[in-house]
C-alpha atoms as a PDB file:
ATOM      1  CA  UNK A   1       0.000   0.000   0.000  1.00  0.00           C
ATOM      2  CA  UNK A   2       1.447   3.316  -0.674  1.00  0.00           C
ATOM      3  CA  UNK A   3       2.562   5.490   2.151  1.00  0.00           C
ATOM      4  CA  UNK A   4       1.204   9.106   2.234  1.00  0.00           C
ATOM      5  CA  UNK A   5       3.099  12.478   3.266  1.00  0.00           C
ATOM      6  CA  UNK A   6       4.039  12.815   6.738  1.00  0.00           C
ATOM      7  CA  UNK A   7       0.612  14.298   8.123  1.00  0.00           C
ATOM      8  CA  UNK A   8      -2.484  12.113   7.016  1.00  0.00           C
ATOM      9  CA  UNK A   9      -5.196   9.635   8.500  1.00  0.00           C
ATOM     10  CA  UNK A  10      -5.272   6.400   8.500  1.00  0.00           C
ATOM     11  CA  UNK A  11      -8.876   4.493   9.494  1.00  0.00           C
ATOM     12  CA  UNK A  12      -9.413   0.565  10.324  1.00  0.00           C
ATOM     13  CA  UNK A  13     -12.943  -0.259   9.428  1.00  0.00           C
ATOM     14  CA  UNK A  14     -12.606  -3.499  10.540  1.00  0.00           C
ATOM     15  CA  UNK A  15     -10.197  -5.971  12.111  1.00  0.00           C
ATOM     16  CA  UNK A  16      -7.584  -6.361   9.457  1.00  0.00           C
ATOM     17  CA  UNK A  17      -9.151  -3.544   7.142  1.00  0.00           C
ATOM     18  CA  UNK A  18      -6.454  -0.710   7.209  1.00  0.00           C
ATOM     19  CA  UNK A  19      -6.020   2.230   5.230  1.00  0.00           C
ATOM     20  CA  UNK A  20      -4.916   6.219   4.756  1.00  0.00           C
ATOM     21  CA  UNK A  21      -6.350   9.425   3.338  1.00  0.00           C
ATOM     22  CA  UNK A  22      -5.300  12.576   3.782  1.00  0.00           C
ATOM     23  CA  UNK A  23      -8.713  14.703   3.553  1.00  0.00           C
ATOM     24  CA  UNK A  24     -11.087  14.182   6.273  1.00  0.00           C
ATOM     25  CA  UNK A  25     -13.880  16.090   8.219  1.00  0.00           C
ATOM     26  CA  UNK A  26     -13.415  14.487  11.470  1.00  0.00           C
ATOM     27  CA  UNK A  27     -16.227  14.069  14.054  1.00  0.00           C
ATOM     28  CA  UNK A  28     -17.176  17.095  15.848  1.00  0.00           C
ATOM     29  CA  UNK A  29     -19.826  16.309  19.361  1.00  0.00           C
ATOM     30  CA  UNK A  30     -21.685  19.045  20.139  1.00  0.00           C
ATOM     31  CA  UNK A  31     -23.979  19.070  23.629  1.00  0.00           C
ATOM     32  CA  UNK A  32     -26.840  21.088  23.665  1.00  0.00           C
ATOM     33  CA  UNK A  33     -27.963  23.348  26.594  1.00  0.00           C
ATOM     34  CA  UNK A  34     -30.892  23.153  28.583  1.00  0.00           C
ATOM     35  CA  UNK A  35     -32.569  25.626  29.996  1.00  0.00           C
ATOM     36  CA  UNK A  36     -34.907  25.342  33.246  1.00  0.00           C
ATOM     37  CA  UNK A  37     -36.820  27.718  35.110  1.00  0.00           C
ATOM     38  CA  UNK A  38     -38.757  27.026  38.263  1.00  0.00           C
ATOM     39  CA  UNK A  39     -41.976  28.332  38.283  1.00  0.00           C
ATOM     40  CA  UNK A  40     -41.885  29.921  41.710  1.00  0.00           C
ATOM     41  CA  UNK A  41     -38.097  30.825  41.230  1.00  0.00           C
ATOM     42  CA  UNK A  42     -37.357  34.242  42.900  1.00  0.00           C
ATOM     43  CA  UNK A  43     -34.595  34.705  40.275  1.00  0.00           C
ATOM     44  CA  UNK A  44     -36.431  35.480  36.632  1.00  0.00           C
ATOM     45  CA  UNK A  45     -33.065  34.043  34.477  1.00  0.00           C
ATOM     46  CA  UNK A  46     -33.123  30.059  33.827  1.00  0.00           C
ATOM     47  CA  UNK A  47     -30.768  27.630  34.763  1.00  0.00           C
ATOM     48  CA  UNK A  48     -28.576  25.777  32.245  1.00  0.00           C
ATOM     49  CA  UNK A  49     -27.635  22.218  32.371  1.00  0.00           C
ATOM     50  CA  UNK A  50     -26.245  20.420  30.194  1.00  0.00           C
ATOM     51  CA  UNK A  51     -28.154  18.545  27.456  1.00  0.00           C
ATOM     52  CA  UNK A  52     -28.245  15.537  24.931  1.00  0.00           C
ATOM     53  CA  UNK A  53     -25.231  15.329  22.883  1.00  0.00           C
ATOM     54  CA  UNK A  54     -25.196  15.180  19.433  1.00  0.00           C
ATOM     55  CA  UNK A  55     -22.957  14.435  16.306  1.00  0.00           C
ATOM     56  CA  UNK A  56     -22.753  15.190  12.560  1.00  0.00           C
ATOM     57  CA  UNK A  57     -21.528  13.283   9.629  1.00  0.00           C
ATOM     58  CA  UNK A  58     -18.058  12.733   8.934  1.00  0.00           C
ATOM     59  CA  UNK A  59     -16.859  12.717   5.375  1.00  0.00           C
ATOM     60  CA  UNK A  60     -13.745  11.045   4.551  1.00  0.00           C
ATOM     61  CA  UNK A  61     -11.845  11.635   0.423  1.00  0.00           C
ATOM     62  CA  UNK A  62      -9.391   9.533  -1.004  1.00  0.00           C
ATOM     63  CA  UNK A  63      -9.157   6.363   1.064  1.00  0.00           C
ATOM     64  CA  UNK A  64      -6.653   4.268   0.337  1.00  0.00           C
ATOM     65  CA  UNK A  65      -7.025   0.366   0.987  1.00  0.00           C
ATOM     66  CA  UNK A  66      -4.519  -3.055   0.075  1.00  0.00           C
ATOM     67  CA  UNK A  67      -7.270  -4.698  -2.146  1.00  0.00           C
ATOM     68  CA  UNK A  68      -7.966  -7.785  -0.222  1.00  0.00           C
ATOM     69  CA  UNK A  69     -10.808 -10.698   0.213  1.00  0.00           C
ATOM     70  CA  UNK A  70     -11.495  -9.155   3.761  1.00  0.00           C
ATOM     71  CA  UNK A  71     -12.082  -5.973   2.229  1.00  0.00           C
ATOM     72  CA  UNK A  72     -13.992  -7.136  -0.604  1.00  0.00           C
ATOM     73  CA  UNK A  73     -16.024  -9.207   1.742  1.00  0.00           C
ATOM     74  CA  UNK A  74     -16.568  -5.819   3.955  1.00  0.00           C
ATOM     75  CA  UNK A  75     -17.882  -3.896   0.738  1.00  0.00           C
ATOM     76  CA  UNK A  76     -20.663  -6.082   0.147  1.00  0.00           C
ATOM     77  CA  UNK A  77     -21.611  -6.323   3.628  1.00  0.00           C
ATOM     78  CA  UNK A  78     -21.634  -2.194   3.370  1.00  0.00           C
ATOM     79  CA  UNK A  79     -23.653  -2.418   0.279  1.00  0.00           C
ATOM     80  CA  UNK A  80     -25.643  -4.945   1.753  1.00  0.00           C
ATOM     81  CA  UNK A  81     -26.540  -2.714   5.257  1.00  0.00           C
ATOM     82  CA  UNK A  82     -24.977  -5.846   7.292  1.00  0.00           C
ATOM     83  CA  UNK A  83     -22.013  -4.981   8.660  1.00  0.00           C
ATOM     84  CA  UNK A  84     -21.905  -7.320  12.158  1.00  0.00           C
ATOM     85  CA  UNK A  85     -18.736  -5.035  13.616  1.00  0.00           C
ATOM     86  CA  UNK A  86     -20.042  -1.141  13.195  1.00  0.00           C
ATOM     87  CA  UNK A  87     -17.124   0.394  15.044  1.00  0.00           C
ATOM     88  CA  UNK A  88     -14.805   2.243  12.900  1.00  0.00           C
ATOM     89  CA  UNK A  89     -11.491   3.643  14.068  1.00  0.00           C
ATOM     90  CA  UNK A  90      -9.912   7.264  12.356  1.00  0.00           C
ATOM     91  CA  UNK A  91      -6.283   8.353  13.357  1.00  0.00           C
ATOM     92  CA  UNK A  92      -4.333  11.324  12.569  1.00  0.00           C
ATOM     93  CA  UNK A  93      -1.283  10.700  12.358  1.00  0.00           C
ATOM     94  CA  UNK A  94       1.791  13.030  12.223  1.00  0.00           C
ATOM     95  CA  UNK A  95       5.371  12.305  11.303  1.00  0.00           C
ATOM     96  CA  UNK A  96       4.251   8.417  11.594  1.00  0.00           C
ATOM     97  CA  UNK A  97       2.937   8.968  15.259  1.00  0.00           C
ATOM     98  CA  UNK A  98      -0.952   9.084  16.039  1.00  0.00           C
ATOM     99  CA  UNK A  99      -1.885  12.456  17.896  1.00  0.00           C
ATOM    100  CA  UNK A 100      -6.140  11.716  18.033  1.00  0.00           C
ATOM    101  CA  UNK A 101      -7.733   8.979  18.393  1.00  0.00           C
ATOM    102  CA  UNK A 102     -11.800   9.277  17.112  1.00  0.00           C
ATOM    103  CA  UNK A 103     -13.915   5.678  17.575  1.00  0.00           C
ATOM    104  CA  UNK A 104     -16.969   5.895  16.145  1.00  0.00           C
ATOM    105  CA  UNK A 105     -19.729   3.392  17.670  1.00  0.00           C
ATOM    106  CA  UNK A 106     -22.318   2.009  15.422  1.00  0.00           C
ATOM    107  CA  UNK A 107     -21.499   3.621  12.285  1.00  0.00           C
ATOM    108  CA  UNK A 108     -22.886   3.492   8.931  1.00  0.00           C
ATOM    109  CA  UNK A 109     -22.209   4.443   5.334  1.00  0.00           C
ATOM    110  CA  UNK A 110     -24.388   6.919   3.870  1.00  0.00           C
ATOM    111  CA  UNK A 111     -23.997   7.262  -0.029  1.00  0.00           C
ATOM    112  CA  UNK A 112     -22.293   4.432  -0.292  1.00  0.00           C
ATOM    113  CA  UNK A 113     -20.309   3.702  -3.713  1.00  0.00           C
ATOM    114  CA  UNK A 114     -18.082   0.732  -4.100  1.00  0.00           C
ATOM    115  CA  UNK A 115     -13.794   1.175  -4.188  1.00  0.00           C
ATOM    116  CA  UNK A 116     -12.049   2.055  -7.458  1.00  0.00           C
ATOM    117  CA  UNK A 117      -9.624  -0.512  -7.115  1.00  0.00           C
ATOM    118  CA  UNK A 118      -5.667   0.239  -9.201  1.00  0.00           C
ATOM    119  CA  UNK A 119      -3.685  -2.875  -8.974  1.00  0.00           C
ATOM    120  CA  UNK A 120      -3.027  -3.996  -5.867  1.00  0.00           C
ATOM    121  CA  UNK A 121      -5.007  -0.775  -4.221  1.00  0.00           C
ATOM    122  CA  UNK A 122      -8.705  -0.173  -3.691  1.00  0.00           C
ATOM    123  CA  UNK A 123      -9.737   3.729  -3.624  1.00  0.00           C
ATOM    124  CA  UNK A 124     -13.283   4.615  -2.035  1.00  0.00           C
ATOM    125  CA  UNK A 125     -13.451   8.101  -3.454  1.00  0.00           C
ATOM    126  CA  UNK A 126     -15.690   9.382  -0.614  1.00  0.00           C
ATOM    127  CA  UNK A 127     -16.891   7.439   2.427  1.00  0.00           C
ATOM    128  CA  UNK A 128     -19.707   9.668   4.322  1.00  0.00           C
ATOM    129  CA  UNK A 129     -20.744   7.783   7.663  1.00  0.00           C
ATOM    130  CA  UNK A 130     -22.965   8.705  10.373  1.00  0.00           C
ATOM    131  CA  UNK A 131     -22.220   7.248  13.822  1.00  0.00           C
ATOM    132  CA  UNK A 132     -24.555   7.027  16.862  1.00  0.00           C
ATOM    133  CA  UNK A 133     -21.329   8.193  19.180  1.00  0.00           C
ATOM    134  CA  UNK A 134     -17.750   9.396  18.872  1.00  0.00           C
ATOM    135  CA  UNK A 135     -14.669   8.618  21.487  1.00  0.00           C
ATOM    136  CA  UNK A 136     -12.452  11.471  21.267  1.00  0.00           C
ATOM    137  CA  UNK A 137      -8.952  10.716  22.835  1.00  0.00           C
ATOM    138  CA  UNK A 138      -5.180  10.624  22.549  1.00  0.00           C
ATOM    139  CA  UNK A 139      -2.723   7.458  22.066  1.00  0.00           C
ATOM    140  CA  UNK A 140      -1.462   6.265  25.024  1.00  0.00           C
END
């Protein structure tokens, strides 16, 4: 598989199902604010707690797979809606070190169009996945 510049992504959709891109929107969570007010509160401004959290979409370009029967066998479980492992894992990576970690729980493809593949090489020109929760953290 062909290495990209220093700074890029890389993503495992599945166990054994690696690859790298190097334009991403990453997962931003958002939580909305609640806002409470008695009725027989003495003070007229509401209180604010916090609320449900929410995500977007994350849209990844130019993905970059070794063209293998696992991933083949992943593709038409996409296309199929059946994917039995829904987690998917996106890194960015600098200078060959990971500095964020984002785990996406339950995710799945929206727009989904089969991998281009060039030789050895499959290449999804755009993966756009919603996700029912993000992990946000840092490599250990």
């Amino acid at each position: 598989m062909a290495q990209n510049p220093s700074t890029h992504f890389q993503i495992v959709l599945a166990p054994g199902i690696e690859g790298t891109f190097t334009n991403a929107l990453p997962p931003s969570p958002e939580e909305s604010v609640l806002e409470y007010r008695h009725g027989n509160s003495p003070i007229f401004y509401p209180i604010k707690m916090p609320g449900l959290g929410k995500v977007g979409n994350t849209v990844i370009a130019g993905a970059r797979f070794e063209n293998t029967p696992e991933l083949q066998n992943w593709v038409k479980a996409a296309e199929a809606g059946s994917l039995t492992e829904p987690e998917v894992q996106i890194e960015y990576v600098e200078q060959g070190a990971p500095v964020v970690i984002w785990r996406l729980q339950a995710a799945s493809f929206v727009n989904f169009v089969p991998p281009v593949t060039e030789g050895n090489d499959a290449m999804f020109e755009q993966l756009n996945m919603n996700f029912e929760a993000v992990n946000v953290s840092a490599p250990a």
